[in-house]
N, C-alpha and C. Protein backbone atom coordinates (compact mmCIF):
# COMPACT_ATOMS: atom_id res chain seq x y z
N UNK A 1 -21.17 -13.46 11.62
CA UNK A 1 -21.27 -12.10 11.13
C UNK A 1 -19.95 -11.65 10.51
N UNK A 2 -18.76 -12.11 11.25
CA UNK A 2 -17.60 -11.85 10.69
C UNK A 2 -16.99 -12.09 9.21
N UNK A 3 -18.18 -13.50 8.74
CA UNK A 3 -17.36 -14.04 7.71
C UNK A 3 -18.28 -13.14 6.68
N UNK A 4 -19.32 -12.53 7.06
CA UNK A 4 -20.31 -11.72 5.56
C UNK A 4 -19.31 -10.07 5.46
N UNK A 5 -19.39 -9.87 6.75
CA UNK A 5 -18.51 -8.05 6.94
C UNK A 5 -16.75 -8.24 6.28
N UNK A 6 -16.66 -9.35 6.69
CA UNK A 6 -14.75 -9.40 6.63
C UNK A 6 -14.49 -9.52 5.50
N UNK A 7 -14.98 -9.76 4.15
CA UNK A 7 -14.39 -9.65 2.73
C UNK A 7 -15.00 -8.32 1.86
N UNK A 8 -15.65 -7.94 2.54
CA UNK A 8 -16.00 -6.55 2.10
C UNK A 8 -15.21 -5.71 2.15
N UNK A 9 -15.18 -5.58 3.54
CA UNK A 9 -14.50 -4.63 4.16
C UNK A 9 -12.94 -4.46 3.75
N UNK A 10 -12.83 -5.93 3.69
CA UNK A 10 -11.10 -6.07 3.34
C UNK A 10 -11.17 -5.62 1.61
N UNK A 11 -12.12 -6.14 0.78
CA UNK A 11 -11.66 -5.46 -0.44
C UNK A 11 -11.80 -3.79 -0.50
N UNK A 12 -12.68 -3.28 0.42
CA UNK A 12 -12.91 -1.88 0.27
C UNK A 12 -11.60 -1.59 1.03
N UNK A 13 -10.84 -1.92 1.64
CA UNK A 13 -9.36 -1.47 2.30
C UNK A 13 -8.70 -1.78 1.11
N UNK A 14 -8.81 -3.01 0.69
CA UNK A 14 -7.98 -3.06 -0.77
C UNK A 14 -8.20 -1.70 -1.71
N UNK A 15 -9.14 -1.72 -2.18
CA UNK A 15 -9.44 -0.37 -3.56
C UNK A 15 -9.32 0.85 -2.87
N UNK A 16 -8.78 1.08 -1.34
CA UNK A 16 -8.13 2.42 -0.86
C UNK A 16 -7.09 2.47 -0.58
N UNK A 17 -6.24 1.05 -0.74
CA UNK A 17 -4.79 0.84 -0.62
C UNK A 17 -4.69 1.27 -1.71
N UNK A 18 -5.12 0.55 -2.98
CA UNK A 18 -4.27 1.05 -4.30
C UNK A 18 -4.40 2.44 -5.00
N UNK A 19 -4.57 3.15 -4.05
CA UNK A 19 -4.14 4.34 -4.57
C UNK A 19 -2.57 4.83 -4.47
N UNK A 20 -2.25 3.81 -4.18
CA UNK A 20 -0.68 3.97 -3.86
C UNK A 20 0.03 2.80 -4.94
N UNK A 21 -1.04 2.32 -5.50
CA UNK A 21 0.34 1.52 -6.80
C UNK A 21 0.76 2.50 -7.97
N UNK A 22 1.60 2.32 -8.32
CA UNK A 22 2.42 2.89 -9.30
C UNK A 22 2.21 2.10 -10.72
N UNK A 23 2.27 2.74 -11.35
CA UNK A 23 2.33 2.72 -13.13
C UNK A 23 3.08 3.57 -13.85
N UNK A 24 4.55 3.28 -14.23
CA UNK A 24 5.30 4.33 -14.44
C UNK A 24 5.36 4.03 -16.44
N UNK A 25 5.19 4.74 -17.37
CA UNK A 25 5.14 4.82 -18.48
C UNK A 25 5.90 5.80 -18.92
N UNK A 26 6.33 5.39 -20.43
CA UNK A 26 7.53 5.94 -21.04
C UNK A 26 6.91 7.01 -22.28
N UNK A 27 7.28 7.83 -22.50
CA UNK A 27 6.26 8.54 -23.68
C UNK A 27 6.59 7.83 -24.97
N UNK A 28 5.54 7.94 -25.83
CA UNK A 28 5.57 6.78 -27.06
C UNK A 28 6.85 7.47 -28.11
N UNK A 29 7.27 6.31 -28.23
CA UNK A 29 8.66 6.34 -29.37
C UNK A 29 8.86 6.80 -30.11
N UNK A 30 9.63 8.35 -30.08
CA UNK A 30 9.62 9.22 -31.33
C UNK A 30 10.93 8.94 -32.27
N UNK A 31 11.19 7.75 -31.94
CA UNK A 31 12.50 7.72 -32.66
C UNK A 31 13.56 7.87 -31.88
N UNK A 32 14.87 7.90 -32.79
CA UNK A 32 16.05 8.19 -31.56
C UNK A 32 16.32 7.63 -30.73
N UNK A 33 17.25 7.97 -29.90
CA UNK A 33 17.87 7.10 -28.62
C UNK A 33 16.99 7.12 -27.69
N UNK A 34 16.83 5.94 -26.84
CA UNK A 34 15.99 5.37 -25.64
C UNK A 34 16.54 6.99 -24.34
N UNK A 35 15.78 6.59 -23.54
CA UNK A 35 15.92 7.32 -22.61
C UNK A 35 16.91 6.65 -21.70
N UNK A 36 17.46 7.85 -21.10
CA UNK A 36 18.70 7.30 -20.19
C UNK A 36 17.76 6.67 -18.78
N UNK A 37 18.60 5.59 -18.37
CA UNK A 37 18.15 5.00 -17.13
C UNK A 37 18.17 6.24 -15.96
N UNK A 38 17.60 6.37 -14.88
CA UNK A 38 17.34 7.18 -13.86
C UNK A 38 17.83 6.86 -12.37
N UNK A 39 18.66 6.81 -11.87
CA UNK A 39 19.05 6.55 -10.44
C UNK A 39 18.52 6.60 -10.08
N UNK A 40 18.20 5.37 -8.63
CA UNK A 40 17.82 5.53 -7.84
C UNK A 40 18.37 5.67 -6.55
N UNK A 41 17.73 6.74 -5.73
CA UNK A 41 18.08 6.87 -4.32
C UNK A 41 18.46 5.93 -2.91
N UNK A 42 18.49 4.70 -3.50
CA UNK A 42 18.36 3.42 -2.77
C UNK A 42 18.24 3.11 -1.56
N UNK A 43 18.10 4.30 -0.74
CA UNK A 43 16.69 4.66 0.76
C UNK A 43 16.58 5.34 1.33
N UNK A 44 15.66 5.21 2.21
CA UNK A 44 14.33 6.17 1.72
C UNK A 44 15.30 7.27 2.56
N UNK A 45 16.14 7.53 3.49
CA UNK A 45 16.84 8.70 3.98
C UNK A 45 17.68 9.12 3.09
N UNK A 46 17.39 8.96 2.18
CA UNK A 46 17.86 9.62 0.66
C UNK A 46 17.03 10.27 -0.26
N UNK A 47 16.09 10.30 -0.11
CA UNK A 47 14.77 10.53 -1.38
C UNK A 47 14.98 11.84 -0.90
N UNK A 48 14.00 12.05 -2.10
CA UNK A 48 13.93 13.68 -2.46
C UNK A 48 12.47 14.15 -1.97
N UNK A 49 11.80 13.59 -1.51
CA UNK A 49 10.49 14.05 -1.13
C UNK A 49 10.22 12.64 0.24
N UNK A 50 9.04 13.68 1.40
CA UNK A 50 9.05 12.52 2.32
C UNK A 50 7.42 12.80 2.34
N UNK A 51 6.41 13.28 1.76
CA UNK A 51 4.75 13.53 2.05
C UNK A 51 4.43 14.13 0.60
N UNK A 52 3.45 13.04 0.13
CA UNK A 52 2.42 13.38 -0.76
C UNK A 52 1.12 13.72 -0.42
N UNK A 53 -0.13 14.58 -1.34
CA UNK A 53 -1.25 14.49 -1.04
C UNK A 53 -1.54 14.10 -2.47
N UNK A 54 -2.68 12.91 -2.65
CA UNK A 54 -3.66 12.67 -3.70
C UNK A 54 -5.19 12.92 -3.71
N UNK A 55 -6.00 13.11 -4.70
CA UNK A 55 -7.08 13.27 -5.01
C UNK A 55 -7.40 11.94 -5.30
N UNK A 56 -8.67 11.22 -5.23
CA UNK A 56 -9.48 10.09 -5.42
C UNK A 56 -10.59 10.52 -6.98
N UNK A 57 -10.49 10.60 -7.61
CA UNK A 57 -11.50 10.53 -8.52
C UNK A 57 -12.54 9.32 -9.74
N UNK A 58 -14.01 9.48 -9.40
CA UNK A 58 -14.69 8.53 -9.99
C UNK A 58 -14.95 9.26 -11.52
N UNK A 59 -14.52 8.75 -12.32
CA UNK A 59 -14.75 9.57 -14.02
C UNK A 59 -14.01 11.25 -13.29
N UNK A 60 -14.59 12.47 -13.18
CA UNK A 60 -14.40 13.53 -13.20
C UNK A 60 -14.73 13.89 -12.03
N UNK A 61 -15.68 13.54 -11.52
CA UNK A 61 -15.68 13.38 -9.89
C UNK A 61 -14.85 13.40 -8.51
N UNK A 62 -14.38 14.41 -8.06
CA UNK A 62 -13.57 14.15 -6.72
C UNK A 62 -14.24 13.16 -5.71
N UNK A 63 -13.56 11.84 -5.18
CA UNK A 63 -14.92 11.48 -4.25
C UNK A 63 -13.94 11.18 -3.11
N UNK A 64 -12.45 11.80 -3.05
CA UNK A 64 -11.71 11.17 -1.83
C UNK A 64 -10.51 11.75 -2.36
N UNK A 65 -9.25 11.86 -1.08
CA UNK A 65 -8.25 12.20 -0.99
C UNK A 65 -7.20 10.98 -0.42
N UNK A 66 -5.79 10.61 -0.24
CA UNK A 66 -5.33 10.31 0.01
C UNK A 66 -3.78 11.22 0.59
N UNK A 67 -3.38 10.73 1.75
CA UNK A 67 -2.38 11.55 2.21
C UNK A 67 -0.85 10.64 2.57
N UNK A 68 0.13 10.65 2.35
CA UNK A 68 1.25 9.86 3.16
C UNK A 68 1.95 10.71 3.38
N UNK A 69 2.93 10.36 4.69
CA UNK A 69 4.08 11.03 5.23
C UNK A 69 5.16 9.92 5.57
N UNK A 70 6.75 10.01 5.10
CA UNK A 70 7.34 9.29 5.95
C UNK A 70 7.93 9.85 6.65
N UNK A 71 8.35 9.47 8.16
CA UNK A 71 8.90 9.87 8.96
C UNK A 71 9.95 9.05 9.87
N UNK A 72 11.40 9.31 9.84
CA UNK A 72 12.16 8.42 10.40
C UNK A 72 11.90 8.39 12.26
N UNK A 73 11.97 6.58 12.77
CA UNK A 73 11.89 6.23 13.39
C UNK A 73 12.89 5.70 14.03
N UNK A 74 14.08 6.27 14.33
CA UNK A 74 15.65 5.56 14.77
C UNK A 74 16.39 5.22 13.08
N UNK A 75 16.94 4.20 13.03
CA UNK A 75 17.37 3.66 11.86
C UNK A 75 16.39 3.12 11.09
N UNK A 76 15.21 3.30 11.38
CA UNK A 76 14.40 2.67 10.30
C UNK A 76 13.18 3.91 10.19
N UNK A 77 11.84 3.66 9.44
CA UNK A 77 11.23 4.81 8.91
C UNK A 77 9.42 3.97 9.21
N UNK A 78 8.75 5.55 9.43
CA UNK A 78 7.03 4.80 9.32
C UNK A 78 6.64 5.77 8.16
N UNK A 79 5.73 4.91 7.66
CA UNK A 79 5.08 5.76 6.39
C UNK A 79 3.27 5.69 7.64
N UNK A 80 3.29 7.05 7.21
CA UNK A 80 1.74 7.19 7.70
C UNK A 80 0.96 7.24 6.89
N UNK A 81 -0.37 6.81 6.48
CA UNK A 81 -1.29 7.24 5.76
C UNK A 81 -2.78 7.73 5.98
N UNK A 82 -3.53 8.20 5.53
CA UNK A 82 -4.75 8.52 5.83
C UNK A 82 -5.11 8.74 4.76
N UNK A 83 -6.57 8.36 4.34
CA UNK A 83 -7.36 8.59 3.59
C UNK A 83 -9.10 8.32 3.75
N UNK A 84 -9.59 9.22 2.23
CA UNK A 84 -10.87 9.12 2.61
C UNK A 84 -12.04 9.27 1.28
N UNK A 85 -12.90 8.27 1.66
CA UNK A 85 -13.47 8.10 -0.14
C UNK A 85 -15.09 8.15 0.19
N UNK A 86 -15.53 8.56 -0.38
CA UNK A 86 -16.95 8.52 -0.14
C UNK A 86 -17.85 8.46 -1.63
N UNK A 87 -18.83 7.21 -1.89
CA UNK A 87 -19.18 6.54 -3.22
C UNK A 87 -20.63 6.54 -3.08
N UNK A 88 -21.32 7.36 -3.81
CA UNK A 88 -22.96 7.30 -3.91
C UNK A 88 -23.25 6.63 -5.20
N UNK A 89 -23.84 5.57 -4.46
CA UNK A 89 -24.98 4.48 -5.49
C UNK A 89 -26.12 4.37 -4.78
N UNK A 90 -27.22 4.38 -5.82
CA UNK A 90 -28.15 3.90 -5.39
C UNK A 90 -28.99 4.39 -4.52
N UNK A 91 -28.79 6.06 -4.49
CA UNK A 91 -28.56 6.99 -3.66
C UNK A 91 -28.64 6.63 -2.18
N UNK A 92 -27.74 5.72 -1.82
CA UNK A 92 -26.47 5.92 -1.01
C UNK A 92 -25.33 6.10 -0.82
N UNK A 93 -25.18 7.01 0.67
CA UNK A 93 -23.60 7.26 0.04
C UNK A 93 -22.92 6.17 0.78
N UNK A 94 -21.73 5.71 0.70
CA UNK A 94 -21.12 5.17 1.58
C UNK A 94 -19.45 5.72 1.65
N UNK A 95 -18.90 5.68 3.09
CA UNK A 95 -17.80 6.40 3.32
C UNK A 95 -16.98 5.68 3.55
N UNK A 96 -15.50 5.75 3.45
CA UNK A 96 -14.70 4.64 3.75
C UNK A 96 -13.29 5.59 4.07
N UNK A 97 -13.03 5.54 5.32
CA UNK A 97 -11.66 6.30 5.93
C UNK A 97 -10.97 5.21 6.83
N UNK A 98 -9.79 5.83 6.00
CA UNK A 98 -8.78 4.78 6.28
C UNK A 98 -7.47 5.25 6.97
N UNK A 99 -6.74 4.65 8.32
CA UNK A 99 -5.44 5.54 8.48
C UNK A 99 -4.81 3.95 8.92
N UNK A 100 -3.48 4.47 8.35
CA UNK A 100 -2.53 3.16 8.77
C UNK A 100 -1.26 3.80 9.04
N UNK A 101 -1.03 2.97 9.51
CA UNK A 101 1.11 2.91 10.01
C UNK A 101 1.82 1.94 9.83
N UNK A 102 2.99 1.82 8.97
CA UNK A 102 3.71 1.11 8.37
C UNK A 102 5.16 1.72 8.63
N UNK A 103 5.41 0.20 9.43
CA UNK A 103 7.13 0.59 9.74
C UNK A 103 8.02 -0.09 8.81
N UNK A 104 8.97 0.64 8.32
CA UNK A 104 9.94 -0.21 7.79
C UNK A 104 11.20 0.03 7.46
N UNK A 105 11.65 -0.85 7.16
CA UNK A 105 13.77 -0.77 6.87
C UNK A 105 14.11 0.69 6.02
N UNK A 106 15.12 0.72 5.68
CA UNK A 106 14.92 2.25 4.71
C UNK A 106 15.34 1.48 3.27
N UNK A 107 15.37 -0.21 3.61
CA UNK A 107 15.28 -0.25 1.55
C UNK A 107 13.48 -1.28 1.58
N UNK A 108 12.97 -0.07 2.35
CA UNK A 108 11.22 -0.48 2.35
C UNK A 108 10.67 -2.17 2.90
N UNK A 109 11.31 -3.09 3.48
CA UNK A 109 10.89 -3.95 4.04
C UNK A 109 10.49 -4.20 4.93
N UNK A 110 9.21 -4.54 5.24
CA UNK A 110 7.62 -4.41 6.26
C UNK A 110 8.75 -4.94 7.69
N UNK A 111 8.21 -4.39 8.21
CA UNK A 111 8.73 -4.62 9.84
C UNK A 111 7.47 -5.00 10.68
N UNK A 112 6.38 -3.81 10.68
CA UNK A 112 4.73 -3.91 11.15
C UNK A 112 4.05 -3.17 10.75
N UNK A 113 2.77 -3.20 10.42
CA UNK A 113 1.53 -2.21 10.03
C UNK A 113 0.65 -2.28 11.22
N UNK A 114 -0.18 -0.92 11.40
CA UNK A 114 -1.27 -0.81 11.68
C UNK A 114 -2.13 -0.29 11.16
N UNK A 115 -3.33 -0.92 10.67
CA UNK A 115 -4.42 -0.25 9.68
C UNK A 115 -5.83 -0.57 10.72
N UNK A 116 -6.60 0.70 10.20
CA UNK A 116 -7.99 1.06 11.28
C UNK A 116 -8.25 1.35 9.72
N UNK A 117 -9.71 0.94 9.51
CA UNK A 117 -11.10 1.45 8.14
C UNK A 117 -12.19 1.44 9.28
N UNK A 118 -12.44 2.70 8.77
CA UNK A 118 -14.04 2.98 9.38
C UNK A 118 -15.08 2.70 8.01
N UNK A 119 -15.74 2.26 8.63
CA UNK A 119 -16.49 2.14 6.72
C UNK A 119 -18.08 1.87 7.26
N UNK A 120 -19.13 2.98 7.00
CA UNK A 120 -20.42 3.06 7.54
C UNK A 120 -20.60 2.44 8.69
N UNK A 121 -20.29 2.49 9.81
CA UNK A 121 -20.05 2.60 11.03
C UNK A 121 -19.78 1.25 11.77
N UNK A 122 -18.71 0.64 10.64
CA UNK A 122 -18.02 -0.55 11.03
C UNK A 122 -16.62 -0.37 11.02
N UNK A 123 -16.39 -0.63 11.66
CA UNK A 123 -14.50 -1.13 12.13
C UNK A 123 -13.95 -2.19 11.65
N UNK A 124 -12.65 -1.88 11.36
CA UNK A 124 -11.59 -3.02 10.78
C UNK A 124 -10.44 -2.63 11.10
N UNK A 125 -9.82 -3.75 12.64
CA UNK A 125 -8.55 -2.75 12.80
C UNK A 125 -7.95 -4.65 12.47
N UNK A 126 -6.49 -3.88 12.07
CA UNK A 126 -5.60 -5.06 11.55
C UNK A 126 -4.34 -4.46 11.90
N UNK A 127 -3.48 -5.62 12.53
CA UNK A 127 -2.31 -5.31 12.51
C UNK A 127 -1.46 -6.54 12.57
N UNK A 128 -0.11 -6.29 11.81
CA UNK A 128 1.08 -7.12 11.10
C UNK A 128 2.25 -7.18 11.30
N UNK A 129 2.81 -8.36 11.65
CA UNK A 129 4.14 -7.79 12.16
C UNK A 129 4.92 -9.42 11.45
N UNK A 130 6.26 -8.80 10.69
CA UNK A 130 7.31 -9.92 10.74
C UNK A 130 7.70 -10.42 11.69
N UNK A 131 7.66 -11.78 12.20
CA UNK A 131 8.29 -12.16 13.49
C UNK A 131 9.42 -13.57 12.59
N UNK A 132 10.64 -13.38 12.26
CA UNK A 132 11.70 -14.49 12.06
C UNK A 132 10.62 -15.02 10.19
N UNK A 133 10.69 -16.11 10.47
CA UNK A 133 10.24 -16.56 9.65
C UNK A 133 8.48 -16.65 9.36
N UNK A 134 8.10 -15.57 9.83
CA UNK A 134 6.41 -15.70 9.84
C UNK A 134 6.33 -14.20 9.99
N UNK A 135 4.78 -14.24 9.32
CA UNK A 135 4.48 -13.06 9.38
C UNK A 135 2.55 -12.93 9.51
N UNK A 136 2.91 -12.61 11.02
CA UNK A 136 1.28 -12.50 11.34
C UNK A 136 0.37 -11.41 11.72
N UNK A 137 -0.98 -11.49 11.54
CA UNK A 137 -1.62 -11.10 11.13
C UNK A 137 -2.59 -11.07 12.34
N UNK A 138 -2.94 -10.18 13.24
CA UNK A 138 -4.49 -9.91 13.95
C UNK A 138 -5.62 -9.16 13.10
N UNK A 139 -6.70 -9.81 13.26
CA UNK A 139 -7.68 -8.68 12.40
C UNK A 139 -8.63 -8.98 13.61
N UNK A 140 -9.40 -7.26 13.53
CA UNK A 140 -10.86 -7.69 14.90
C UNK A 140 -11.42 -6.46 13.77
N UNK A 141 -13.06 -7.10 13.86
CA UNK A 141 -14.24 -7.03 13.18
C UNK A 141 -15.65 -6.85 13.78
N UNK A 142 -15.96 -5.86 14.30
CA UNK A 142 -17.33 -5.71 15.27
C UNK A 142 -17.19 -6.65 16.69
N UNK A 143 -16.02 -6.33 16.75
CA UNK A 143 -15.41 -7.00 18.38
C UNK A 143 -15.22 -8.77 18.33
N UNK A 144 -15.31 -9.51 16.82
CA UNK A 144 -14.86 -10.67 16.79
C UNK A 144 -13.17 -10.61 16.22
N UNK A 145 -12.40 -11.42 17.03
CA UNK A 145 -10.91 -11.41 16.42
C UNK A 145 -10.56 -12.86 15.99
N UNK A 146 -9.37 -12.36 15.00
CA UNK A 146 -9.00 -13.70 14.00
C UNK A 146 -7.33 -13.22 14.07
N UNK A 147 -6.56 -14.41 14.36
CA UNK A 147 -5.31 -14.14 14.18
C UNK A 147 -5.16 -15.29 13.21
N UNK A 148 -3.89 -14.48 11.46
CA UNK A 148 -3.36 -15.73 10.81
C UNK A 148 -1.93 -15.64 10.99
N UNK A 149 -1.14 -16.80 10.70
CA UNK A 149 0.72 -16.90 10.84
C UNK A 149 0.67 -16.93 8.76
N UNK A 150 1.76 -16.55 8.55
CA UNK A 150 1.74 -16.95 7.30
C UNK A 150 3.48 -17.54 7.16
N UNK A 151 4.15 -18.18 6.80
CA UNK A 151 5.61 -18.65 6.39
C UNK A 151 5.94 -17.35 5.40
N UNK A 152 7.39 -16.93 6.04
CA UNK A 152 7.94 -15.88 5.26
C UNK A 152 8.88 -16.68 4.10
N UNK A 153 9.26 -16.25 3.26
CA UNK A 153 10.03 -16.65 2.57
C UNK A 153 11.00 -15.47 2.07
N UNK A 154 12.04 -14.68 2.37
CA UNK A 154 12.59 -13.41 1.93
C UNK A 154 11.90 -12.32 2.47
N UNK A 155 11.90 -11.45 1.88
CA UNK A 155 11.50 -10.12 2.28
C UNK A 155 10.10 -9.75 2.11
N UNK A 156 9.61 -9.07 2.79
CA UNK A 156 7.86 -9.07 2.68
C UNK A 156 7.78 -7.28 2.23
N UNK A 157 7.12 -6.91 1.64
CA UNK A 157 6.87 -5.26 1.67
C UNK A 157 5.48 -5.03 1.82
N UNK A 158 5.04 -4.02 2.28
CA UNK A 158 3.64 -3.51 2.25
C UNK A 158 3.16 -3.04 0.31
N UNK A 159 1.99 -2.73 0.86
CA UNK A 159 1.31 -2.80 -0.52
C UNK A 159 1.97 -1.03 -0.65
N UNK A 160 1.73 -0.26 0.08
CA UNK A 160 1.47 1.39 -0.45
C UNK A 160 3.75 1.40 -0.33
N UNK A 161 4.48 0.28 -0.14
CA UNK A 161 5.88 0.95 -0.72
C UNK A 161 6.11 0.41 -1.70
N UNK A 162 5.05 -0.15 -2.31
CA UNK A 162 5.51 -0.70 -3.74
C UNK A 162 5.62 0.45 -4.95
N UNK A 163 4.92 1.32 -4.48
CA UNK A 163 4.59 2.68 -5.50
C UNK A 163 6.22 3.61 -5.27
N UNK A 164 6.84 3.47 -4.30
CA UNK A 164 7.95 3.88 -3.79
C UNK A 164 9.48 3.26 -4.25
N UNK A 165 9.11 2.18 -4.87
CA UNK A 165 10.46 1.24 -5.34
C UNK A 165 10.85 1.98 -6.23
N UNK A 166 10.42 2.10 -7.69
CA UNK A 166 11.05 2.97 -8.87
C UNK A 166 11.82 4.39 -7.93
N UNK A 167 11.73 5.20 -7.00
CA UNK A 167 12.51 5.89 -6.71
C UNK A 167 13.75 5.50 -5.79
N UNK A 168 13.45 4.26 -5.26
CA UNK A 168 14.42 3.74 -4.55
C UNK A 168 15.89 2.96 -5.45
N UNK A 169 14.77 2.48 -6.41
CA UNK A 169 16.02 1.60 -7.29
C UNK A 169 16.13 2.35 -8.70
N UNK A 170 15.38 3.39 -8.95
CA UNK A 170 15.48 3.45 -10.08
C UNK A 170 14.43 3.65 -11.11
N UNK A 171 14.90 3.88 -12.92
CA UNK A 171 13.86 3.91 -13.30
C UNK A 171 15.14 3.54 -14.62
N UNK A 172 14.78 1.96 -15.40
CA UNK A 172 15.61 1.81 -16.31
C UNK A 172 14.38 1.12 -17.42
N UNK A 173 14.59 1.67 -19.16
CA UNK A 173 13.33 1.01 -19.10
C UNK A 173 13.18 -0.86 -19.36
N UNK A 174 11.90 -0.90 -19.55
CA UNK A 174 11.83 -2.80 -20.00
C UNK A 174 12.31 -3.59 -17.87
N UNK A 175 13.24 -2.61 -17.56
CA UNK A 175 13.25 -3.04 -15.96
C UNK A 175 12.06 -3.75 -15.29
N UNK A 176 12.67 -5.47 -14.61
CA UNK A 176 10.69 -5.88 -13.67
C UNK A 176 11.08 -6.19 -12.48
N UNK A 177 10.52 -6.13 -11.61
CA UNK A 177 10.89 -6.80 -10.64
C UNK A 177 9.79 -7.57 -9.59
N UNK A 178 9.85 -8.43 -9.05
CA UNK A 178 9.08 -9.27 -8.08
C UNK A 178 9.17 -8.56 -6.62
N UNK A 179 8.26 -8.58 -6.14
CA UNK A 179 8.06 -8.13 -4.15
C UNK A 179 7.04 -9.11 -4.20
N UNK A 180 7.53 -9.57 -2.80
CA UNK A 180 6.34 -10.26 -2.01
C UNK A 180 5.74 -9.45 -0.99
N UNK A 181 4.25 -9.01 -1.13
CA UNK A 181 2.99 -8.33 -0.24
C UNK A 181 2.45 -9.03 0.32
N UNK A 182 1.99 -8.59 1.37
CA UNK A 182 0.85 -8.94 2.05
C UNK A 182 -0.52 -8.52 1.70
N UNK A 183 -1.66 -9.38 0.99
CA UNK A 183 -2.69 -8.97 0.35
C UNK A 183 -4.09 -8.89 1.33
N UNK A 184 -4.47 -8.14 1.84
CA UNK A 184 -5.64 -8.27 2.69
C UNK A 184 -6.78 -8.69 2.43
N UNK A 185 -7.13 -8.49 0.81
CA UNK A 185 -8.48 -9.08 0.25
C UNK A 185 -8.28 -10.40 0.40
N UNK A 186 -6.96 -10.89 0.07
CA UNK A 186 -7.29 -12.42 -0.07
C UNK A 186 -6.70 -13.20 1.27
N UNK A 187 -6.04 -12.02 2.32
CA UNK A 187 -5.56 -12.87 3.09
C UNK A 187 -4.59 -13.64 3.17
N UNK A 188 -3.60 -12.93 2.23
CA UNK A 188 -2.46 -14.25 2.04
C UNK A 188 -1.26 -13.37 1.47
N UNK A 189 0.00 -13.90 1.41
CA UNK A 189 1.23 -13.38 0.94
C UNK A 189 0.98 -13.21 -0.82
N UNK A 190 1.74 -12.64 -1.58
CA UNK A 190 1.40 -13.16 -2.81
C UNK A 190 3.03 -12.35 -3.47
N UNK A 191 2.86 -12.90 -4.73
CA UNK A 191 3.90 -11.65 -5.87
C UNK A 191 3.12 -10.73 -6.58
N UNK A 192 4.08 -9.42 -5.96
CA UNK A 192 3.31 -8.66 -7.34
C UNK A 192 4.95 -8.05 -8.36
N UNK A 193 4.29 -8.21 -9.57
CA UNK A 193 5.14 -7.96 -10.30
C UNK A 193 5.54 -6.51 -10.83
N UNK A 194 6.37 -5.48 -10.69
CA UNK A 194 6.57 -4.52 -11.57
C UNK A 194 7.41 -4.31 -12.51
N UNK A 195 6.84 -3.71 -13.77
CA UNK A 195 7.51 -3.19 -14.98
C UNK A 195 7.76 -1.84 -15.37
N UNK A 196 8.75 -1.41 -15.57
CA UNK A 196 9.20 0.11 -16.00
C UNK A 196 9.22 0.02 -17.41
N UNK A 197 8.30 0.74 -18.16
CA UNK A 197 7.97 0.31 -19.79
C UNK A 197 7.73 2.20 -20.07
């Protein structure tokens, strides 16, 4: 049962994570000098803001909100999140609420998560933690559990502080940079790449 519920579920945690990626764009080229590069705050007990709220929208449609807070934890910081989406097809609706906790360094490197999705009256609790050179993974699924190890290689970040880097480092343009995430749809470490254009 685990293996039909567990990639669902994990991509529907995916498409409510990324409401937290970033796409930062430059207004189109009127000529003239480039825009000046933008400092960044380089952590997070530096930033200028610590809680957003977002709206979820399908075309024009409100169908969900998203919320984060960070909040310092000793020398290091948790980003909280909560959110909540609800998608009618087929006239059904289906609901998908999500709250997680993400600890980390203050130049944003994953320490541990905890993520709970309720999603039509199934559960998905997961939780992550760097241990040295590994970084593992419990997931439990209608009361079946799966633990993975994965090999660290450098620094690991969560998916929702990737939207958070351009204020940490900056904003220069043509700027890219590489993070290694932890991807839940696929279950595995990966690169994601960003560009400041």
């Amino acid at each position: 049962m685990m293996h039909k519920t567990l990639p669902a579920i994990l991509m529907l945690l995916l498409a409510a994570a990324t409401q937290f990626s970033c796409v930062v764009r430059s207004l189109p080229d009127a000529g003239g000098e480039p825009a000046s590069p933008v400092k960044g705050c380089a952590t997070l007990d530096k930033m200028p803001f610590r809680e957003a709220w977002y709206g979820m929208y399908f075309k024009d449609d409100k169908v969900g909100y998203s919320h984060f807070k960070i909040e310092p934890n000793g020398k290091n910081f948790n980003i909280i999140s909560d959110s909540v989406m609800r998608l009618t097809a087929l006239k059904k609706t289906n609901e998908i609420k999500m709250k997680e906790k993400v600890a980390v360094q203050p130049d944003l490197t994953l320490i541990s998560f905890e993520s709970n999705v309720h999603m039509n009256n199934k559960d998905l609790h997961m939780v992550g933690k760097a241990d040295g050179k590994k970084f593992i993974v419990d997931i439990e699924v209608e009361g079946e559990k799966l633990t993975r190890e994965y090999p660290l290689e450098g620094k690991i970040f969560h998916s929702s502080a990737i939207s958070l880097m351009p204020v940490l480092r900056g904003l220069r343009d043509g700027e890219k940079h590489s993070f290694g995430v932890f991807n839940a749809e696929r279950q595995g470490l990966e690169k994601i790449e960003q560009e400041i254009s």
